[in-house]
C-alpha atoms as a PDB file:
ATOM      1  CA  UNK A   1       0.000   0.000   0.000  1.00  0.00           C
ATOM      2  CA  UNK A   2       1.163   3.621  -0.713  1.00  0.00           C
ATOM      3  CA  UNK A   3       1.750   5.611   2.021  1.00  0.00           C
ATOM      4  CA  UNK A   4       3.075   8.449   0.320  1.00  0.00           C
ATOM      5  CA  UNK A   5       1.280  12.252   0.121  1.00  0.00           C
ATOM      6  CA  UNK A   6       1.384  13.060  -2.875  1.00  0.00           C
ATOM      7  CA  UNK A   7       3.657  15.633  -3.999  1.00  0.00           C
ATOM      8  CA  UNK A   8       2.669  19.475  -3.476  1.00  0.00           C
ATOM      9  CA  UNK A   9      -0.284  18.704  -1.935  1.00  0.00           C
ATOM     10  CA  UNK A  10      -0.370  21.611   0.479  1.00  0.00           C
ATOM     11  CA  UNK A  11       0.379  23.770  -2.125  1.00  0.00           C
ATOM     12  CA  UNK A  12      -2.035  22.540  -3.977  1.00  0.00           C
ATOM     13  CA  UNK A  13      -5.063  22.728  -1.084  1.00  0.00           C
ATOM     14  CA  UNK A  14      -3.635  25.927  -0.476  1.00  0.00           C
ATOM     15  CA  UNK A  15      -4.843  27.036  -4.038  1.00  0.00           C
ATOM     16  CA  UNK A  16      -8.187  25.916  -3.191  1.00  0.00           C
ATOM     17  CA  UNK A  17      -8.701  27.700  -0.317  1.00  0.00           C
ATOM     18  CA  UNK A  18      -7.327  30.833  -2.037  1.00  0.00           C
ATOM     19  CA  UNK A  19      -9.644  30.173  -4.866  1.00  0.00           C
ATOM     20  CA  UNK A  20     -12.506  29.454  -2.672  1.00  0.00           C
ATOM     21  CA  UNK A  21     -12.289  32.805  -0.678  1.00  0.00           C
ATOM     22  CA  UNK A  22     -11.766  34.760  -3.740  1.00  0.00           C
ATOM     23  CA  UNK A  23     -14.733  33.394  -5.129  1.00  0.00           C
ATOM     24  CA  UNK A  24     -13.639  31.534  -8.448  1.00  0.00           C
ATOM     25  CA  UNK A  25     -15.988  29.365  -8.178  1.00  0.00           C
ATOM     26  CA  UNK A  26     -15.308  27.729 -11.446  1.00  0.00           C
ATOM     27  CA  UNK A  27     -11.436  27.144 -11.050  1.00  0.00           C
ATOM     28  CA  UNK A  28     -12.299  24.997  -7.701  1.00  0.00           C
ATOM     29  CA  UNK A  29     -14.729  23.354  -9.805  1.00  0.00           C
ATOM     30  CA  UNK A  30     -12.677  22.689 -12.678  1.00  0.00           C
ATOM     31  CA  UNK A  31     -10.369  20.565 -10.184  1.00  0.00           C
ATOM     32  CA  UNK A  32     -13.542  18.315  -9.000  1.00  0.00           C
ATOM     33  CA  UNK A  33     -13.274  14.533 -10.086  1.00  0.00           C
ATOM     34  CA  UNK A  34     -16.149  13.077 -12.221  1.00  0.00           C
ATOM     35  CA  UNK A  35     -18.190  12.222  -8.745  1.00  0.00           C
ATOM     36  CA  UNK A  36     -17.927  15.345  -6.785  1.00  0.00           C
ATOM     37  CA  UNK A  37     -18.424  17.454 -10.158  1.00  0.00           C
ATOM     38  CA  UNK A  38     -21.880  15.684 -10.457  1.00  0.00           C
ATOM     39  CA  UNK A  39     -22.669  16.402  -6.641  1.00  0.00           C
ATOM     40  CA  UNK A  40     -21.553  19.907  -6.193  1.00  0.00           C
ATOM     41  CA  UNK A  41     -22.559  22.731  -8.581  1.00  0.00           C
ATOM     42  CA  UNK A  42     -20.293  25.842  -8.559  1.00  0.00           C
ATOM     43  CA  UNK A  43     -23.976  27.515  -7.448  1.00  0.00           C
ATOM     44  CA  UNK A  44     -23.940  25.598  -4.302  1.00  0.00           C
ATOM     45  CA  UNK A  45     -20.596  25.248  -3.614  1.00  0.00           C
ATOM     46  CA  UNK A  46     -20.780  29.360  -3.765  1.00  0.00           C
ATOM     47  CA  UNK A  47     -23.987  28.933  -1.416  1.00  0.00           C
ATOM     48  CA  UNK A  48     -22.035  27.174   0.900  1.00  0.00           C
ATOM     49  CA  UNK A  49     -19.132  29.451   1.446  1.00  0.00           C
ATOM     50  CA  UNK A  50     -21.806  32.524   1.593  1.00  0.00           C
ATOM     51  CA  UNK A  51     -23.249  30.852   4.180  1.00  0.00           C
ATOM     52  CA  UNK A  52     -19.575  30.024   6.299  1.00  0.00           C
ATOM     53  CA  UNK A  53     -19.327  33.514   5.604  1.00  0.00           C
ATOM     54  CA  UNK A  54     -22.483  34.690   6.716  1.00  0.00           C
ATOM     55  CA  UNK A  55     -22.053  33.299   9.808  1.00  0.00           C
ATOM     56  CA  UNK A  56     -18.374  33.624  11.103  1.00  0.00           C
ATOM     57  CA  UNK A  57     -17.292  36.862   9.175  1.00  0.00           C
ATOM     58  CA  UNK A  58     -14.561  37.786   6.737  1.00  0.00           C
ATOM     59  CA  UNK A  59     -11.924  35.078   5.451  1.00  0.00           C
ATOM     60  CA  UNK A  60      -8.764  36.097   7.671  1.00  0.00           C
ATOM     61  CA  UNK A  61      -6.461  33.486   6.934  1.00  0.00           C
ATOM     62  CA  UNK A  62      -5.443  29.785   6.927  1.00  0.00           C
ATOM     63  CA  UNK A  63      -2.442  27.723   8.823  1.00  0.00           C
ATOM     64  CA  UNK A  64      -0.485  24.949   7.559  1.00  0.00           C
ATOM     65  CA  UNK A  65      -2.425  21.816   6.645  1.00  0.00           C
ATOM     66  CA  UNK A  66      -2.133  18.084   8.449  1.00  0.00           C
ATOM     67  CA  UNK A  67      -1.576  15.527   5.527  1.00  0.00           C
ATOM     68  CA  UNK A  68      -2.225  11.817   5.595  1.00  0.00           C
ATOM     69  CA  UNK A  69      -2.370   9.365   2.701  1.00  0.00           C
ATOM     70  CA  UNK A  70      -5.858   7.310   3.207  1.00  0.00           C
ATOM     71  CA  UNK A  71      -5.633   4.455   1.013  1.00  0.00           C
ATOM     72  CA  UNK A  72      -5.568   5.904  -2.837  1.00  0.00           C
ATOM     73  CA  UNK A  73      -5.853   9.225  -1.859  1.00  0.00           C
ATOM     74  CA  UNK A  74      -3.892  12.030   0.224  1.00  0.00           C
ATOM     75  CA  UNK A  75      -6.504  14.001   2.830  1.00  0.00           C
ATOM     76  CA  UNK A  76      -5.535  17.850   3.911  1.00  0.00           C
ATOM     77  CA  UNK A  77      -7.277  19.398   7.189  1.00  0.00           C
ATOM     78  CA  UNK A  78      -5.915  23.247   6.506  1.00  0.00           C
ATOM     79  CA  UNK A  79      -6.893  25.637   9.826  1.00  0.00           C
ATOM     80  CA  UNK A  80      -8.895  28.742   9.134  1.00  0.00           C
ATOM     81  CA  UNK A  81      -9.051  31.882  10.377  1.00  0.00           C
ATOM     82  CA  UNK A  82     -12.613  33.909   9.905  1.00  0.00           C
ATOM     83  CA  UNK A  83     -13.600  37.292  11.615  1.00  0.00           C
ATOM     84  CA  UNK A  84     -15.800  35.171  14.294  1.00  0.00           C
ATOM     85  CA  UNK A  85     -14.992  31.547  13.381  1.00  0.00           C
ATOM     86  CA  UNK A  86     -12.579  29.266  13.335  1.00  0.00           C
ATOM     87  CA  UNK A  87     -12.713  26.313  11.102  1.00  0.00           C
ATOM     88  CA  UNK A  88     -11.231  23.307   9.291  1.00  0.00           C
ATOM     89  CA  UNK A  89     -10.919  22.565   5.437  1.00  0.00           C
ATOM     90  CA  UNK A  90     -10.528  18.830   4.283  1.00  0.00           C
ATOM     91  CA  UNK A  91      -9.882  18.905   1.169  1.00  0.00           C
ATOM     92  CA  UNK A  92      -9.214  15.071  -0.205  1.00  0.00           C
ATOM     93  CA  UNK A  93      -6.745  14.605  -3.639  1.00  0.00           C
ATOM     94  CA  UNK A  94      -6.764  11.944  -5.951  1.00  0.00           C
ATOM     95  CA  UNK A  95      -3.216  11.133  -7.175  1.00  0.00           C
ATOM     96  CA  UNK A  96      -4.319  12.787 -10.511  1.00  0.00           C
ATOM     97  CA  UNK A  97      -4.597  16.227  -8.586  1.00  0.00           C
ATOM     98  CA  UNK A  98      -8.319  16.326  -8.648  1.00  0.00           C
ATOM     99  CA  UNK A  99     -10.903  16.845  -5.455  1.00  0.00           C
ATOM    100  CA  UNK A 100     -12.249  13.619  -4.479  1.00  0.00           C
ATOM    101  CA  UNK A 101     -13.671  15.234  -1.239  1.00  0.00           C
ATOM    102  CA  UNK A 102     -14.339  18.813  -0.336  1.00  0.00           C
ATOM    103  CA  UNK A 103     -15.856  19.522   3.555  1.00  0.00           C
ATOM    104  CA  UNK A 104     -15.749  23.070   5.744  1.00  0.00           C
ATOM    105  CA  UNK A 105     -16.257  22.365   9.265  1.00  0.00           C
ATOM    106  CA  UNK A 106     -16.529  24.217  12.836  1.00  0.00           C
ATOM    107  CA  UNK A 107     -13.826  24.144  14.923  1.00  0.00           C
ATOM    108  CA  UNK A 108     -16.037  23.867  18.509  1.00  0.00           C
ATOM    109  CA  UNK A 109     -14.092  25.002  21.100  1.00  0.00           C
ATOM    110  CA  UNK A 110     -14.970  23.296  24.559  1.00  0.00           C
END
């Protein structure tokens, strides 16, 4: 079994996360694999972030991601930074570079 990241890959989640709170919609989209481009519309993946935004504030700023090769693909959990918020950004890569998994969660704080 690989156990590998694959190469760039916080680099490359990075990207996302700069595309995502910039808005360009269709360049996060363009990086979808066949499965989450049939589940997630640009529309509601820019519903989505309104609504992150609409409830924690202006995009501050994100940390350096954990990686962790799961099986056939390489999973990022990036740390961000919002005006009222903190959350979490999983962003999951196939070895071809696309996003086999895409997920913006809470960070609850106890």
């Amino acid at each position: 079994m690989n156990t590998t990241p694959l190469p760039g890959v916080a680099e490359l989640a990075a990207s996302v996360i700069r595309d995502l709170a910039s808005g360009q919609w269709p360049r996060v989209a363009e990086r979808f694999d066949p499965a989450m481009r049939d589940g997630l519309s640009e529309d509601a993946l820019a519903a989505a972030w309104a609504q992150i935004v609409g409830l924690s504030g202006a995009f501050e700023g994100q940390g350096e991601p954990e990686i962790a090769r799961a099986g056939d693909v390489t999973v990022t959990n990036t740390p961000l930074s919002l005006e009222a918020g903190d959350y979490t950004a999983r962003i999951t890569f196939r070895d071809d570079r696309t996003i086999a998994g895409l997920y913006i969660f809470e960070e609850k704080t106890p």
